[in-house]
Protein backbone atom coordinates (compact mmCIF):
# COMPACT_ATOMS: atom_id res chain seq x y z
CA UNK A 1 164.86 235.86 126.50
CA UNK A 2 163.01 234.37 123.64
CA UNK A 3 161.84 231.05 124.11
CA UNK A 4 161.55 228.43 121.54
CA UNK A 5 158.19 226.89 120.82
CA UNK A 6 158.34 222.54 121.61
CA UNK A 7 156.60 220.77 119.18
CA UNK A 8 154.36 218.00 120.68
CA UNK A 9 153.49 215.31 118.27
CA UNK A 10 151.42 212.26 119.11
CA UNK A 11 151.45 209.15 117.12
CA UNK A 12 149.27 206.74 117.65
CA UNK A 13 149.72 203.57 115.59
CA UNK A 14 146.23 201.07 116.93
CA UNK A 15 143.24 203.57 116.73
CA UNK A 16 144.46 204.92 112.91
CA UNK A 17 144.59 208.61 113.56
CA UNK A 18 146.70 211.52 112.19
CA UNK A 19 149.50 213.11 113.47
CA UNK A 20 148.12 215.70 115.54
CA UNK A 21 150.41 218.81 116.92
CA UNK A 22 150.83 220.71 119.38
CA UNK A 23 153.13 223.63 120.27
CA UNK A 24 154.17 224.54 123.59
CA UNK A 25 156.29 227.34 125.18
CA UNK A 26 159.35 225.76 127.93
CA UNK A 27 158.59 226.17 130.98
CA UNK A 28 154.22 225.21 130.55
CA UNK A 29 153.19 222.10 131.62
CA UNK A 30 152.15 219.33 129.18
CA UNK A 31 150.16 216.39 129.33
CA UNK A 32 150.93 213.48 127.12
CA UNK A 33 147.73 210.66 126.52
CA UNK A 34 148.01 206.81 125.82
CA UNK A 35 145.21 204.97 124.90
CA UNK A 36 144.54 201.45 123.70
CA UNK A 37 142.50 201.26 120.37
CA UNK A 38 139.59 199.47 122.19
CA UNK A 39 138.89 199.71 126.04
CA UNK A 40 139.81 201.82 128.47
CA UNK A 41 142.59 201.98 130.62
CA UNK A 42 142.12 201.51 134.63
CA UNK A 43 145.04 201.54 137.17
CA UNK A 44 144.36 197.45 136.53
CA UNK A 45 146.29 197.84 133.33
CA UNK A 46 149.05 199.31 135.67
CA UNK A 47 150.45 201.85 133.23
CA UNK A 48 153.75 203.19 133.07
CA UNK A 49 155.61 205.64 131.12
CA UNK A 50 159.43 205.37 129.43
CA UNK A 51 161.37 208.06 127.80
CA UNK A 52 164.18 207.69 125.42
CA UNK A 53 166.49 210.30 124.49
CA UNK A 54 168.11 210.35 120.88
CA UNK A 55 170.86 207.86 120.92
CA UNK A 56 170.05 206.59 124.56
CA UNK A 57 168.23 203.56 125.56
CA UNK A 58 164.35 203.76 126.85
CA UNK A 59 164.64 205.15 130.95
CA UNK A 60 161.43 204.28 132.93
CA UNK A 61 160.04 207.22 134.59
CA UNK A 62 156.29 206.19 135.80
CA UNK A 63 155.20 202.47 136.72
CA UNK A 64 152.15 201.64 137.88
CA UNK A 65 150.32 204.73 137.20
CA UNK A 66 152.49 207.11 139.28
CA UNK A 67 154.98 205.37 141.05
CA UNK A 68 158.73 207.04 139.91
CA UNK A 69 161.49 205.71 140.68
CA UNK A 70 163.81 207.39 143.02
CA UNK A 71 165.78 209.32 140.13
CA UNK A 72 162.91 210.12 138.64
CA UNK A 73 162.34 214.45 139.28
CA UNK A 74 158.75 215.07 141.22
CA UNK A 75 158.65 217.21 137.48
CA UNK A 76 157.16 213.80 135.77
CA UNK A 77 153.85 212.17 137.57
CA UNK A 78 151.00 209.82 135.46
CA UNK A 79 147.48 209.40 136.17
CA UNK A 80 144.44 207.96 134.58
CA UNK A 81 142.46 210.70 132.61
CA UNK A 82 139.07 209.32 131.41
CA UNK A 83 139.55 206.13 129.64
CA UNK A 84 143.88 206.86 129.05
CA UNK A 85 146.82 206.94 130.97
CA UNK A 86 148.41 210.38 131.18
CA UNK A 87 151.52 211.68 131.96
CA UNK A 88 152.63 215.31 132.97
CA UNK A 89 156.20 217.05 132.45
CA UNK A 90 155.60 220.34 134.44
CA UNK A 91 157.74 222.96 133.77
CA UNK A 92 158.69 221.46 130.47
CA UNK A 93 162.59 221.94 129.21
CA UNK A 94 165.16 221.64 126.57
CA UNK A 95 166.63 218.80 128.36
CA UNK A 96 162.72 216.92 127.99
CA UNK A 97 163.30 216.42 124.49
CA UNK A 98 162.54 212.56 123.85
CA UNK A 99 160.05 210.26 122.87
CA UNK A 100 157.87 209.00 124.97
CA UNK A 101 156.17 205.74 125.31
CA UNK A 102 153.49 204.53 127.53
CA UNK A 103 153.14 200.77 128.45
CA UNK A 104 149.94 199.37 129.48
CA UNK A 105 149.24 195.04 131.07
CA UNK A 106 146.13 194.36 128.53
CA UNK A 107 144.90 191.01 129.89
CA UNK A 108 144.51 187.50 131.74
CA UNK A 109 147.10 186.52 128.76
CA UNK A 110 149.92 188.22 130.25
CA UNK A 111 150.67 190.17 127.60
CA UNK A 112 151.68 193.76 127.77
CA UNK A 113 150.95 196.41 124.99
CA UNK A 114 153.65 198.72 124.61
CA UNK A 115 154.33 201.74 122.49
CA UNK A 116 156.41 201.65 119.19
CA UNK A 117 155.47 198.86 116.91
CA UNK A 118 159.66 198.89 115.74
CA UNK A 119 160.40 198.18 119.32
CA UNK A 120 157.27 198.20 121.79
CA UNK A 121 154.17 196.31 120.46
CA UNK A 122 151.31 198.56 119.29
CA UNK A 123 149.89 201.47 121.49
CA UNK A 124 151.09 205.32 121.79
CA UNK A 125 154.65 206.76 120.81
CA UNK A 126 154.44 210.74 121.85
CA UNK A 127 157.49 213.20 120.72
CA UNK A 128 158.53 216.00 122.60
CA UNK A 129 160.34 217.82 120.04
CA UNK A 130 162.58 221.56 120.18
CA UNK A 131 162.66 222.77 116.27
CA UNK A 132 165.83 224.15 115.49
């Protein structure tokens, strides 16, 4: 059976890069990266991870690092990488086709940086995308 490649695309809107790309095979595991465009991110910034399926509205998946809720498949976990927050879809399918947006508590403020400027605030927005 011939698998289609996944296209993984990370935007990130504060720290001004590209597009970069990545394609990945179902069934690999892949690692998705948020960072904030200055500082690093500690388990202090408690991050946590949403995805949204075309059409649907955003699902939480990871809080507070890697804390899933009970729906949540053992298939998604987060953890702190260096200075980001991370999250890994092992055994990636199909059916993990979404964007995905990381949400990170910035400071004494109380303000939270989230992912899509259109509907998050300002950090990362990665796509998980299966090309036709």
């Amino acid at each position: 059976m011939a698998w289609a490649p996944v296209l993984l695309m990370l935007l990130t809107y504060c720290s001004g890069g590209g597009i970069p790309s990545e394609s990945v095979t179902p069934g690999v595991t892949v690692t998705l990266s948020c960072s904030l465009s200055t500082g690093a991110i500690t388990s202090s910034n408690y991050p946590s991870w949403f995805q949204q399926k075309l059409g649907s509205a955003p699902q939480l998946l990871i809080s507070y690092t890697n804390t899933r809720p009970s729906w949540i498949p053992a298939l998604f976990s987060g953890f702190i990488s260096g200075n980001n927050a991370a999250l890994t879809i092992t055994s990636v399918q199909a059916k993990d086709e979404a964007d995905y947006y990381c949400a990170v508590y910035t400071g004494s403020s109380g303000s939270v940086n989230h992912s899509d400027p259109a509907r998050w605030g300002t950090e990362t927005k990665t796509s998980l995308v299966f090309p036709p």
